[in-house]
PDB file of N, CA and C in Angstrom:
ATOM      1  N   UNK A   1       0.846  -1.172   0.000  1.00  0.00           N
ATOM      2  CA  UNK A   1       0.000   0.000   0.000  1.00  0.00           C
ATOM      3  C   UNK A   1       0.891   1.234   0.000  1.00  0.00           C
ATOM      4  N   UNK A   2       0.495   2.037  -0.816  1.00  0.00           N
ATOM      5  CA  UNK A   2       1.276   3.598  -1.167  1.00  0.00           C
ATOM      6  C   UNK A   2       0.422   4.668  -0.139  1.00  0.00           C
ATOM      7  N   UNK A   3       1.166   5.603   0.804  1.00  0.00           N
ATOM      8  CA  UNK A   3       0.783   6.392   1.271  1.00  0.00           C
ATOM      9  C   UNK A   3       1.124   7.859   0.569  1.00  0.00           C
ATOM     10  N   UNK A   4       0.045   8.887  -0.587  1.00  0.00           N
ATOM     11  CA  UNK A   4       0.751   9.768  -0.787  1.00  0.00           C
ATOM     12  C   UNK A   4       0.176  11.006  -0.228  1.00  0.00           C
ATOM     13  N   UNK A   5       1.288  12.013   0.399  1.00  0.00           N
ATOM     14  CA  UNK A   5       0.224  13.140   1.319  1.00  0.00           C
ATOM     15  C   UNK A   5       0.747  14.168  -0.331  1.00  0.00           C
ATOM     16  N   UNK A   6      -0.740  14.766  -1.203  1.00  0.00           N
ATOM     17  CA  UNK A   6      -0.718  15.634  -1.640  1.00  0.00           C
ATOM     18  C   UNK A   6      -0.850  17.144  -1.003  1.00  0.00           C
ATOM     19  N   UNK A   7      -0.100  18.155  -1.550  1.00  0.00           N
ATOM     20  CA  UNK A   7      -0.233  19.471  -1.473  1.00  0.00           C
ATOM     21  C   UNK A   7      -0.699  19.941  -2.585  1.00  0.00           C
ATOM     22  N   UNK A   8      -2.201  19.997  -2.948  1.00  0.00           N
ATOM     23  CA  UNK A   8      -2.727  19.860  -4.358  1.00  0.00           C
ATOM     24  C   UNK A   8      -3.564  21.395  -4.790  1.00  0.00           C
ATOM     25  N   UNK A   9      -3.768  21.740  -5.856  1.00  0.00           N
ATOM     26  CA  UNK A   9      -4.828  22.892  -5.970  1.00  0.00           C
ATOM     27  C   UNK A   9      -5.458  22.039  -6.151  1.00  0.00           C
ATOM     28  N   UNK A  10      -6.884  21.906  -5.555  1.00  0.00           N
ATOM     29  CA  UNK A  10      -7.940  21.083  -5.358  1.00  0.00           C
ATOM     30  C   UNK A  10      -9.208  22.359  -6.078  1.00  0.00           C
ATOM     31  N   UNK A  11      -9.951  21.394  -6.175  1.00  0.00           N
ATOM     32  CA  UNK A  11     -11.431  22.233  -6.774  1.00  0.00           C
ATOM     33  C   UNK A  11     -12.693  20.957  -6.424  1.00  0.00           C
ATOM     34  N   UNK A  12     -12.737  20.875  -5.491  1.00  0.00           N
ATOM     35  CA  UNK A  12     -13.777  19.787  -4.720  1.00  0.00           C
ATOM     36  C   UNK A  12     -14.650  20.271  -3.948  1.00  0.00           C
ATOM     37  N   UNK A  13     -15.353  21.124  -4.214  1.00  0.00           N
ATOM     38  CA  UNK A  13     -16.823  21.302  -4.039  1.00  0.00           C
ATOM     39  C   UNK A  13     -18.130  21.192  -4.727  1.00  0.00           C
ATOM     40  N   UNK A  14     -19.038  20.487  -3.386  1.00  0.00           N
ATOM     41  CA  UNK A  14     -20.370  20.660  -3.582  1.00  0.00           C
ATOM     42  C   UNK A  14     -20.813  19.112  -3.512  1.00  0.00           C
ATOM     43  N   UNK A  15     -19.291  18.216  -4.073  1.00  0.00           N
ATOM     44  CA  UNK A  15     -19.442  16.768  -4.118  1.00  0.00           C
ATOM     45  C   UNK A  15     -20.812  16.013  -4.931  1.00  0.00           C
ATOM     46  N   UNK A  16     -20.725  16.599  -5.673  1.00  0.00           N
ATOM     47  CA  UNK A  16     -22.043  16.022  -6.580  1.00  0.00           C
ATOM     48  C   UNK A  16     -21.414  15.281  -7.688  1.00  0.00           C
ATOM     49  N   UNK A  17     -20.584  15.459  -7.992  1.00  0.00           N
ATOM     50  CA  UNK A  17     -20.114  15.114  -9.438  1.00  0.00           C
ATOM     51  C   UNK A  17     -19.283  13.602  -8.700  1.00  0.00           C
ATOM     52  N   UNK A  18     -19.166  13.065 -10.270  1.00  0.00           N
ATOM     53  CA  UNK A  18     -18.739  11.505  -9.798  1.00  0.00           C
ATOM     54  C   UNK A  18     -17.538  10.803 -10.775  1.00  0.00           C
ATOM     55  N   UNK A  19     -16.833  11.968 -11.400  1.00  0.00           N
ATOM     56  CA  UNK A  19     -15.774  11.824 -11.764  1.00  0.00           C
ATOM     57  C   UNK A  19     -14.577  12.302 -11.119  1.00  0.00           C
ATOM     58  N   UNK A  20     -13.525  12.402 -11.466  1.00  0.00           N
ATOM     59  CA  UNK A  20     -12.282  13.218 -10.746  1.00  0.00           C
ATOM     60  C   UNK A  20     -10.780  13.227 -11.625  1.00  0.00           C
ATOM     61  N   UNK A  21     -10.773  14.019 -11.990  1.00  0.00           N
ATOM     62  CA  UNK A  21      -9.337  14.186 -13.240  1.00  0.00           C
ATOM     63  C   UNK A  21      -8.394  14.530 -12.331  1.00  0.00           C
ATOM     64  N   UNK A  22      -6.860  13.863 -12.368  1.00  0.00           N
ATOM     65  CA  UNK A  22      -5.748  13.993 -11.650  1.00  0.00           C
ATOM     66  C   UNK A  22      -5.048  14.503 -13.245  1.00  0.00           C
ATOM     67  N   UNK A  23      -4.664  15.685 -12.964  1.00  0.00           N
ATOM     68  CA  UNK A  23      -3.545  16.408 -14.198  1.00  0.00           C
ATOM     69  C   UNK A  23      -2.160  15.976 -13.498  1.00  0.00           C
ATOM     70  N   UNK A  24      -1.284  14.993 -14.223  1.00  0.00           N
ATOM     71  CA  UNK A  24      -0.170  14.926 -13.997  1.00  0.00           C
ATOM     72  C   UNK A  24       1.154  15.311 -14.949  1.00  0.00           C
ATOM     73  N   UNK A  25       2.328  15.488 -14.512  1.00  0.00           N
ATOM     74  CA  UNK A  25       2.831  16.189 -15.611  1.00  0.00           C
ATOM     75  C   UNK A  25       2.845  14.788 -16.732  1.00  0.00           C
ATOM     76  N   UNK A  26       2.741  13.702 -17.028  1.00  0.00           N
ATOM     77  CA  UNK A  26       2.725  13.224 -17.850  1.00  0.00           C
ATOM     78  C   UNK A  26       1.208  12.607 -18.576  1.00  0.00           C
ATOM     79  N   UNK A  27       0.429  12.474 -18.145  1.00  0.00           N
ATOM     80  CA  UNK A  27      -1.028  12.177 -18.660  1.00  0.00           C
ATOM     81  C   UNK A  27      -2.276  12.929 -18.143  1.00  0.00           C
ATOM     82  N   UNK A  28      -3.477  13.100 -18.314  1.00  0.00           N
ATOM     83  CA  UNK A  28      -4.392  13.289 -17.327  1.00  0.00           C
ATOM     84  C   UNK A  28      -5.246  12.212 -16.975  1.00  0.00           C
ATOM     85  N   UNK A  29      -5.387  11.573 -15.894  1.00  0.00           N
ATOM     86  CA  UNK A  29      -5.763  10.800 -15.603  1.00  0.00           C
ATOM     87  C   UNK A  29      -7.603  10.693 -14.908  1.00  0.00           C
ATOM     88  N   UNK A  30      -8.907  10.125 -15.653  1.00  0.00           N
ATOM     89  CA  UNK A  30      -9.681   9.844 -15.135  1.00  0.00           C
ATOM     90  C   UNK A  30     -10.395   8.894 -14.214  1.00  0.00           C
ATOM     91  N   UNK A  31     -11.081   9.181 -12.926  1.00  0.00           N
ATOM     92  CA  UNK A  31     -11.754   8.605 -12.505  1.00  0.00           C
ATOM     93  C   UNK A  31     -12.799   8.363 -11.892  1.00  0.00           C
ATOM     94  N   UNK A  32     -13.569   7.240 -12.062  1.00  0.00           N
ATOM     95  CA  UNK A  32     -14.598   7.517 -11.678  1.00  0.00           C
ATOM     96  C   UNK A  32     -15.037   6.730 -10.139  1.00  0.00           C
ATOM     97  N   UNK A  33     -15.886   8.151  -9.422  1.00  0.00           N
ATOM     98  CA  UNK A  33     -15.484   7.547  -7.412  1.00  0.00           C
ATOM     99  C   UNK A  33     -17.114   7.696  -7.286  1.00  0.00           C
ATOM    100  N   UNK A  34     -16.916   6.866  -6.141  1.00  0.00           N
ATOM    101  CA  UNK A  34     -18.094   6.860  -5.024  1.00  0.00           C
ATOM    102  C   UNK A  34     -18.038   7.950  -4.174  1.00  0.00           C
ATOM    103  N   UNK A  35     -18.973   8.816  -3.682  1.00  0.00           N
ATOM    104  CA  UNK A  35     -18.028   9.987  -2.945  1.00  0.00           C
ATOM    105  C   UNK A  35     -19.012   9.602  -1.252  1.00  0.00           C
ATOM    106  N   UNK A  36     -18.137   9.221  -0.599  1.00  0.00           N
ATOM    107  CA  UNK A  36     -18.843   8.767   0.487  1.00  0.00           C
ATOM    108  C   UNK A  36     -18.816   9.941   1.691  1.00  0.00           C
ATOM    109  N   UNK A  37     -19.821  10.459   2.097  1.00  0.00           N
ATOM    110  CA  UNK A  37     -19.226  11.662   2.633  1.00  0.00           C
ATOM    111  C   UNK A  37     -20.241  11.652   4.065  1.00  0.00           C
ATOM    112  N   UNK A  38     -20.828  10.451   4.560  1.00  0.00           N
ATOM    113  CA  UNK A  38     -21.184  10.504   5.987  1.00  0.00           C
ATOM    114  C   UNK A  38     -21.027   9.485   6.877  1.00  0.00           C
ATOM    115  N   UNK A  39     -20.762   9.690   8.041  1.00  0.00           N
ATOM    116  CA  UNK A  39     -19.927   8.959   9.181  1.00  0.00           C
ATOM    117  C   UNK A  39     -20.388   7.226   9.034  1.00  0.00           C
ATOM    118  N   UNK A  40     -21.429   6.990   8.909  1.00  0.00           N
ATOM    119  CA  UNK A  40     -21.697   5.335   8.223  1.00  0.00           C
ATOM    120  C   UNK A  40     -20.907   4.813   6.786  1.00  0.00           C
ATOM    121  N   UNK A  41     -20.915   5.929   5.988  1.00  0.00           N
ATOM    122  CA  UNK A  41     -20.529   5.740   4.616  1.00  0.00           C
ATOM    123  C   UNK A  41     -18.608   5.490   4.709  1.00  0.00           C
ATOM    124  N   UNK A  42     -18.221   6.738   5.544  1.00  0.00           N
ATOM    125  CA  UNK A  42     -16.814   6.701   5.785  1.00  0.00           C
ATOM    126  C   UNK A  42     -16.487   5.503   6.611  1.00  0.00           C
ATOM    127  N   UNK A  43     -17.583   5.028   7.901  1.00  0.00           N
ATOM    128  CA  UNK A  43     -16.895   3.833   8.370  1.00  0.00           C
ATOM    129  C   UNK A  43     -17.058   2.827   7.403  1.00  0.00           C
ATOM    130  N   UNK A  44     -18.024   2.312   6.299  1.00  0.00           N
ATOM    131  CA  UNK A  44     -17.627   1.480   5.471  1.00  0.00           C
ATOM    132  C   UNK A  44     -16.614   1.558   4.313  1.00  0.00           C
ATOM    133  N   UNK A  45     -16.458   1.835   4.003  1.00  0.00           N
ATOM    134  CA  UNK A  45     -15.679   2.355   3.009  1.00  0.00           C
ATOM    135  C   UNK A  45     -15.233   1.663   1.810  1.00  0.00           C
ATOM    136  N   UNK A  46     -14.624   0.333   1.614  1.00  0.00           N
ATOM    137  CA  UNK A  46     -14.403  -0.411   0.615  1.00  0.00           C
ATOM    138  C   UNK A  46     -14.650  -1.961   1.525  1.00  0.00           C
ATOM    139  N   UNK A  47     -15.091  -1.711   2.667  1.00  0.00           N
ATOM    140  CA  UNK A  47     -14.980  -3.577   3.158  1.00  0.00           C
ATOM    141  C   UNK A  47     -15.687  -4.168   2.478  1.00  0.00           C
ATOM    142  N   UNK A  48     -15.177  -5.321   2.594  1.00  0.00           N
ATOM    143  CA  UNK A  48     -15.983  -6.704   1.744  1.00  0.00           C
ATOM    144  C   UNK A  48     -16.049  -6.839   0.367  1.00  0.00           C
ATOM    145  N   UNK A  49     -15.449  -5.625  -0.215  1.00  0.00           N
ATOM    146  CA  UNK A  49     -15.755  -5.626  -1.580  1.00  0.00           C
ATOM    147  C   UNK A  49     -14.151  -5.986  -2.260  1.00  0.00           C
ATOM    148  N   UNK A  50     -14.963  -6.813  -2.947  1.00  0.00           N
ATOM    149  CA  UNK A  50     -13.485  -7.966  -3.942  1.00  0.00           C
ATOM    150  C   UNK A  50     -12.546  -7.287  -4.964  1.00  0.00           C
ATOM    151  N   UNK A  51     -13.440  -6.014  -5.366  1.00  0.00           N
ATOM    152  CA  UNK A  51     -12.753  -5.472  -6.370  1.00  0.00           C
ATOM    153  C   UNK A  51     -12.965  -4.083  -6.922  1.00  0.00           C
ATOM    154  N   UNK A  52     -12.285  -3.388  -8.065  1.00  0.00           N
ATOM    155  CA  UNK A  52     -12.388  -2.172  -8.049  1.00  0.00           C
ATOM    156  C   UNK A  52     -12.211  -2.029  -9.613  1.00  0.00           C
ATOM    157  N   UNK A  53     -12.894  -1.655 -10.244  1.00  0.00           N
ATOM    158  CA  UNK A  53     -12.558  -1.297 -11.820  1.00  0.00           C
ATOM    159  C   UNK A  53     -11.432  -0.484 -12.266  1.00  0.00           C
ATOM    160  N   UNK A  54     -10.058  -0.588 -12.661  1.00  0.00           N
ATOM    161  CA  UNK A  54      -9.497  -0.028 -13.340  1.00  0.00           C
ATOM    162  C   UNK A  54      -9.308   1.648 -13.046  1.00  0.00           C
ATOM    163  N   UNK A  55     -10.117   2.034 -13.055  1.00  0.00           N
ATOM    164  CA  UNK A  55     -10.136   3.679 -13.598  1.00  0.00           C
ATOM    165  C   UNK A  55     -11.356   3.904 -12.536  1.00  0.00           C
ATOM    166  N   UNK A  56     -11.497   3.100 -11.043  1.00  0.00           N
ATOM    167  CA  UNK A  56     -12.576   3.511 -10.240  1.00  0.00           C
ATOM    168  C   UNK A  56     -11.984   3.923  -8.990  1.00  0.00           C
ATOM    169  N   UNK A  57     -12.532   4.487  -7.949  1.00  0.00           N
ATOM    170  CA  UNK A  57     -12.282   4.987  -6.952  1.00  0.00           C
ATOM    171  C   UNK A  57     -13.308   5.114  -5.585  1.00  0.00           C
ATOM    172  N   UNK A  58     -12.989   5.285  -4.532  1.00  0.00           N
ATOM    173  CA  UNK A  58     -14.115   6.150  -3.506  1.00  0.00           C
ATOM    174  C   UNK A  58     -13.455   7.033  -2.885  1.00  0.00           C
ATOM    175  N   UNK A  59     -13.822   8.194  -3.111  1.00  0.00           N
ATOM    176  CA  UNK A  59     -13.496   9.523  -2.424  1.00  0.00           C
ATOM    177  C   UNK A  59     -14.398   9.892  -1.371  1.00  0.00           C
ATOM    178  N   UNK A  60     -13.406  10.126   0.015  1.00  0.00           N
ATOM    179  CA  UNK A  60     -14.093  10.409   1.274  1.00  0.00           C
ATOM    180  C   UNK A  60     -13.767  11.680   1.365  1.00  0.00           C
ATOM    181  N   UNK A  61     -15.298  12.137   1.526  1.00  0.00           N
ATOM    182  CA  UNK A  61     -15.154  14.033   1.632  1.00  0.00           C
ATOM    183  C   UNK A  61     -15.642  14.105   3.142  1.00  0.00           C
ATOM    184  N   UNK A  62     -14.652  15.146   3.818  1.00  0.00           N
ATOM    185  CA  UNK A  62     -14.708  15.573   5.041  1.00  0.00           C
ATOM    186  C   UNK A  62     -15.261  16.681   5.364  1.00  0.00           C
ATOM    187  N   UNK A  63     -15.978  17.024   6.738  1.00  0.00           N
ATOM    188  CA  UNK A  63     -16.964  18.709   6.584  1.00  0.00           C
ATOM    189  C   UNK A  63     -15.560  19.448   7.478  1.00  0.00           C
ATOM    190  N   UNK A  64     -14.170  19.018   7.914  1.00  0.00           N
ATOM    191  CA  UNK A  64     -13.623  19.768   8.564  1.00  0.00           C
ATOM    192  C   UNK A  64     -11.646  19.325   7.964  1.00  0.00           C
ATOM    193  N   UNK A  65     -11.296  20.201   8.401  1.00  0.00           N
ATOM    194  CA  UNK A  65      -9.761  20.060   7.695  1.00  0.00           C
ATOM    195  C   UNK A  65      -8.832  19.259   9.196  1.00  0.00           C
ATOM    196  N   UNK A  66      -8.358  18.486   8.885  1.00  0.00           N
ATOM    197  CA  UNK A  66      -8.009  17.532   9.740  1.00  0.00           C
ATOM    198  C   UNK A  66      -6.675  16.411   9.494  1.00  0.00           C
ATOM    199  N   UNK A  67      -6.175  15.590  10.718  1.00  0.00           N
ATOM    200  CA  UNK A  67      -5.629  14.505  10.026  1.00  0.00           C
ATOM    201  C   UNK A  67      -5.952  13.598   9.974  1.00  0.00           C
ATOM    202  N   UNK A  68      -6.162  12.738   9.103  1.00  0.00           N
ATOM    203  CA  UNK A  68      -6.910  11.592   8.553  1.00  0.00           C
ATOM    204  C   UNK A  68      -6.206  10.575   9.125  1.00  0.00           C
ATOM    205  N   UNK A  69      -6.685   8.954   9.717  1.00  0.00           N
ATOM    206  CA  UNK A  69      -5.917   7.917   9.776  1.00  0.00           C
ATOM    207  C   UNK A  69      -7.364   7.136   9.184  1.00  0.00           C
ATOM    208  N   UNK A  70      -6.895   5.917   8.313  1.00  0.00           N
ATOM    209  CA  UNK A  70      -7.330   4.776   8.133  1.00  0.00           C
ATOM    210  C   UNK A  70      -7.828   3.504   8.403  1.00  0.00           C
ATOM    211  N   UNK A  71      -8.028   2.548   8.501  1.00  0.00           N
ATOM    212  CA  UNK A  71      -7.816   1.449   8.845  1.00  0.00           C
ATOM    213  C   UNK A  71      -8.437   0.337   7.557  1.00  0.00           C
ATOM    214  N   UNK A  72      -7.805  -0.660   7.766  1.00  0.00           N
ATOM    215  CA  UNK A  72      -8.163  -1.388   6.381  1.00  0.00           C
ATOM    216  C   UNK A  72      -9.070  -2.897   6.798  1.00  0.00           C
ATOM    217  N   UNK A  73      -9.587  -2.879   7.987  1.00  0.00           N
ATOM    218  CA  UNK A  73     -10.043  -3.598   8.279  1.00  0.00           C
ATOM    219  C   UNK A  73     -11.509  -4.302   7.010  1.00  0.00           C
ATOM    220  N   UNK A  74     -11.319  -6.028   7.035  1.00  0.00           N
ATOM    221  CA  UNK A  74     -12.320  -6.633   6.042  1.00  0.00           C
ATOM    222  C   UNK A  74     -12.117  -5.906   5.056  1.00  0.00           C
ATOM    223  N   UNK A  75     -10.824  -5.213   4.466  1.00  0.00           N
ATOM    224  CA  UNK A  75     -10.577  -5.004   3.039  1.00  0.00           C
ATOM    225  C   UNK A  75      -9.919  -5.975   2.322  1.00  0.00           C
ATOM    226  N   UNK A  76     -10.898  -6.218   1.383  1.00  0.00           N
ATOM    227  CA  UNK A  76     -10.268  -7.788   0.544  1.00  0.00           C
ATOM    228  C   UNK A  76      -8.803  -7.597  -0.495  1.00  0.00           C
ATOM    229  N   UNK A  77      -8.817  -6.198  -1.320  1.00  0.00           N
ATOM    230  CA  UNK A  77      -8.280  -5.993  -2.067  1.00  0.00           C
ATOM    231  C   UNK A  77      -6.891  -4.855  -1.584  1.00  0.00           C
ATOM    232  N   UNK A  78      -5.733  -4.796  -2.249  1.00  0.00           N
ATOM    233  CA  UNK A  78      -4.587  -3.862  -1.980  1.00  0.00           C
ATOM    234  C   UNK A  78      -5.089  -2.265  -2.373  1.00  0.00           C
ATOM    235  N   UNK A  79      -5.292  -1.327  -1.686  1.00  0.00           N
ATOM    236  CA  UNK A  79      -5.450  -0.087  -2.548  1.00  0.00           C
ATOM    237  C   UNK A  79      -4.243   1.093  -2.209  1.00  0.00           C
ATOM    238  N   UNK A  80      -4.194   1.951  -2.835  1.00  0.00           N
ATOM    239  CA  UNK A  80      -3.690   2.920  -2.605  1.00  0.00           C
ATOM    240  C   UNK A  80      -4.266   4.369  -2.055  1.00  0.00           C
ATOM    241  N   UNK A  81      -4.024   5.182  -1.305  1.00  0.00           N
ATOM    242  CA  UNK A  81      -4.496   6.103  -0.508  1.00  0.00           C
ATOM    243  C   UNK A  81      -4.011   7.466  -1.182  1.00  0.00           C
ATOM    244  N   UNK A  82      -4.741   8.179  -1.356  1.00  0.00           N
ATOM    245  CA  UNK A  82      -4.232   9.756  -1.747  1.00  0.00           C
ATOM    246  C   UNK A  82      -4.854  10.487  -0.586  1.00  0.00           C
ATOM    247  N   UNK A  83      -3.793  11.422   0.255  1.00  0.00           N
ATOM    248  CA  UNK A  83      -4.259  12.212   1.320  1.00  0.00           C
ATOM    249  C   UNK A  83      -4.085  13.632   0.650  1.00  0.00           C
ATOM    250  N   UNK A  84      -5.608  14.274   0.670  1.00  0.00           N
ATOM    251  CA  UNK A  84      -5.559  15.763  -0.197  1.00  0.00           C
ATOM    252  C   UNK A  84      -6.391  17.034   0.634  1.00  0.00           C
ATOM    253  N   UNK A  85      -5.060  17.334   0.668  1.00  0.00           N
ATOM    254  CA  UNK A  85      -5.816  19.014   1.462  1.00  0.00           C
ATOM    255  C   UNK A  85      -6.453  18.546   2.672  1.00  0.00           C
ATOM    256  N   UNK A  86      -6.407  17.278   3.719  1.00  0.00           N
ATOM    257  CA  UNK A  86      -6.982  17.330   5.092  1.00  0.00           C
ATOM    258  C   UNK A  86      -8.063  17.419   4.969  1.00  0.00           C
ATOM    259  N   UNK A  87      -8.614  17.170   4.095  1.00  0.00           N
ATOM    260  CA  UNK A  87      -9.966  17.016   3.828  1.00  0.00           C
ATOM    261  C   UNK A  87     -10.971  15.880   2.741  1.00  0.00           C
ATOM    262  N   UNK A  88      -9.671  16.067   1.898  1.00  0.00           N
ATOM    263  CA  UNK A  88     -10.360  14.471   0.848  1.00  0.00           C
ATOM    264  C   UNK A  88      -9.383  13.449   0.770  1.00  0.00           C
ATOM    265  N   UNK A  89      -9.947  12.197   1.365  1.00  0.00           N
ATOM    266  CA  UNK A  89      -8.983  11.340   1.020  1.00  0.00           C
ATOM    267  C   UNK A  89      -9.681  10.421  -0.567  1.00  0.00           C
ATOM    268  N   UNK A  90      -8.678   9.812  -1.446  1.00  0.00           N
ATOM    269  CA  UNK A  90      -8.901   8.878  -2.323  1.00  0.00           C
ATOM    270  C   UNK A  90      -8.454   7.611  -2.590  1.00  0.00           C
ATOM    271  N   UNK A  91      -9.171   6.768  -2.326  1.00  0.00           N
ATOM    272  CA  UNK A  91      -8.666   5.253  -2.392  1.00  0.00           C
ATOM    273  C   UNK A  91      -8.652   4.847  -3.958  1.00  0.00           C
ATOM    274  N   UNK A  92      -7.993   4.372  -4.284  1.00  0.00           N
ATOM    275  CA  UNK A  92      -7.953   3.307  -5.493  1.00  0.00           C
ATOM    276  C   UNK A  92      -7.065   1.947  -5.593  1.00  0.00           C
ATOM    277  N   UNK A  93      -6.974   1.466  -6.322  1.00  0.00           N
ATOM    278  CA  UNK A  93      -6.313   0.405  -6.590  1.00  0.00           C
ATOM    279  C   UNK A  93      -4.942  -0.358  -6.086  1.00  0.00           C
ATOM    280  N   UNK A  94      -4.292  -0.544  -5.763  1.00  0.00           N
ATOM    281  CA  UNK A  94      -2.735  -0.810  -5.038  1.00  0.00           C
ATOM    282  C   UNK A  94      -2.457  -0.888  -6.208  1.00  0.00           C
ATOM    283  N   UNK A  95      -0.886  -0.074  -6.576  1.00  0.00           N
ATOM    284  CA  UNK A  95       0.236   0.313  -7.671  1.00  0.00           C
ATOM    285  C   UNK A  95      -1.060   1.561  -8.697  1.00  0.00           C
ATOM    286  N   UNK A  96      -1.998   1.862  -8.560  1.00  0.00           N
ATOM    287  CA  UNK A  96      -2.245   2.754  -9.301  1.00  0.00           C
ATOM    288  C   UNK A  96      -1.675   4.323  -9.729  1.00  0.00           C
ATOM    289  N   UNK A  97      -1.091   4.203  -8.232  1.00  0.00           N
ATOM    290  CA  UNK A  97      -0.439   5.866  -8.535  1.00  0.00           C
ATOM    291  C   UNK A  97       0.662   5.780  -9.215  1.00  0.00           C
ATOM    292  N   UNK A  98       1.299   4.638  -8.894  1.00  0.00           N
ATOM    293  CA  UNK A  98       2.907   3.952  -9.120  1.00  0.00           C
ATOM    294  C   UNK A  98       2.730   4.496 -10.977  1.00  0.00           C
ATOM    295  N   UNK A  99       1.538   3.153 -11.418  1.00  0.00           N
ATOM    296  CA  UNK A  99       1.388   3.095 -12.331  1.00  0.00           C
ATOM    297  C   UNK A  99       1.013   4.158 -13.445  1.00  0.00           C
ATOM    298  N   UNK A 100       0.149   5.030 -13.063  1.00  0.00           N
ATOM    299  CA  UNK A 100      -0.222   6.042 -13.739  1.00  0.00           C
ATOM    300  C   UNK A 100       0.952   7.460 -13.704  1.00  0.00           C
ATOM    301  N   UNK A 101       1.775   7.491 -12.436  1.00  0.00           N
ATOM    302  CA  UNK A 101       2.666   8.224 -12.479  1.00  0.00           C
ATOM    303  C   UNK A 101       1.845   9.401 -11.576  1.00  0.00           C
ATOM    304  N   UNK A 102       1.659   9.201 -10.362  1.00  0.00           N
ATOM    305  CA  UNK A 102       1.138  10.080  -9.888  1.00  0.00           C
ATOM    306  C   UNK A 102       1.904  10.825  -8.630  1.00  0.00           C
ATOM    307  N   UNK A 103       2.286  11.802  -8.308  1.00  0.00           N
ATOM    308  CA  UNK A 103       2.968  12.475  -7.542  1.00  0.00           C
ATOM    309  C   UNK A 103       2.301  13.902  -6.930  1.00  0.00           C
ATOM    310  N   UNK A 104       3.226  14.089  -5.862  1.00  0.00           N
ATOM    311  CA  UNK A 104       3.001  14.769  -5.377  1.00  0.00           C
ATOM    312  C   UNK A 104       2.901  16.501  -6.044  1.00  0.00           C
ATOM    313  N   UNK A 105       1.790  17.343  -5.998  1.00  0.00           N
ATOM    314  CA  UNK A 105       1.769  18.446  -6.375  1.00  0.00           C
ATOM    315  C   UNK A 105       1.085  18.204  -8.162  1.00  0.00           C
ATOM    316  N   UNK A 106       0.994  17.264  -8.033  1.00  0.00           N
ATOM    317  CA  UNK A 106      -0.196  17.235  -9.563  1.00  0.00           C
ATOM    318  C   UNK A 106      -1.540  17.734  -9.032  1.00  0.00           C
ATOM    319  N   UNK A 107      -2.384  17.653  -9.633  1.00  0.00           N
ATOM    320  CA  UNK A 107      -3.966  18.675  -9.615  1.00  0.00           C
ATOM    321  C   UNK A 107      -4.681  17.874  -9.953  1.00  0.00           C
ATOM    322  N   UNK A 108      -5.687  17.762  -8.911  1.00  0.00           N
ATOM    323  CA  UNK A 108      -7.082  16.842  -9.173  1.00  0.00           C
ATOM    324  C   UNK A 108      -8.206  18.103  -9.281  1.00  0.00           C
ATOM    325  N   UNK A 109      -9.064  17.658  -9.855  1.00  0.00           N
ATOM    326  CA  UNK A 109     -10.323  18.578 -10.241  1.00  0.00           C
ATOM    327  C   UNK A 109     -11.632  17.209 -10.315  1.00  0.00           C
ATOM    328  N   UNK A 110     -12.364  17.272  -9.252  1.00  0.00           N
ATOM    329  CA  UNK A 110     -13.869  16.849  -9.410  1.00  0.00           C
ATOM    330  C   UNK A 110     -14.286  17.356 -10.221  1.00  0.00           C
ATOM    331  N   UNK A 111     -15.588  16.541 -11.485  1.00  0.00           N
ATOM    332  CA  UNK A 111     -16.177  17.451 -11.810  1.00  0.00           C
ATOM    333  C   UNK A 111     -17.819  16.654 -11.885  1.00  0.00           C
TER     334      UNK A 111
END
């Protein structure tokens, strides 16, 4: 599992939308998230579930700026964690960031 803490220009409000573009300096990358954004929704989060599509995600939106800890409990699958602005975290896939080339100070935009 990859821990990455972004320092990102973020544009994540209103949480309606159910895509999320990561601009990196080498591709732009789409995806599409679950946006789980209340205290039942955040304690479930990916348990029990076997798998994750490619180019899918769940983004946990927070009502306060904070530090986030995890836990991966009854998670079947490896994912990777994006910590953004203390306020949104993004799970996806294990090696996805690796893979897509994702680093620190690239730009995500919900839309």
């Amino acid at each position: 599992m990859i821990f990455l803490f972004f320092v990102l220009l973020t544009v994540l409000s209103g949480c309606s939308a159910d895509n999320v573009i990561i601009y990196s300096k080498d591709t732009d990358i789409s995806i599409n998230v679950e946006i789980v954004d209340t205290n039942a929704e955040r304690a479930r989060g990916l348990m029990f579930r076997e798998s994750l599509c490619g180019n899918c995600g769940m983004l946990f939106a927070f009502d306060d700026l904070d530090y986030r800890s995890f836990w991966m409990k009854n998670t079947l699958m490896p994912l990777d964690i994006i910590f953004i602005d203390a306020r949104y975290v993004l799970e996806v896939n294990g090696g996805f960031t690796k893979e897509n080339n994702i680093n620190v100070g690239d730009k995500l935009v919900l839309r």
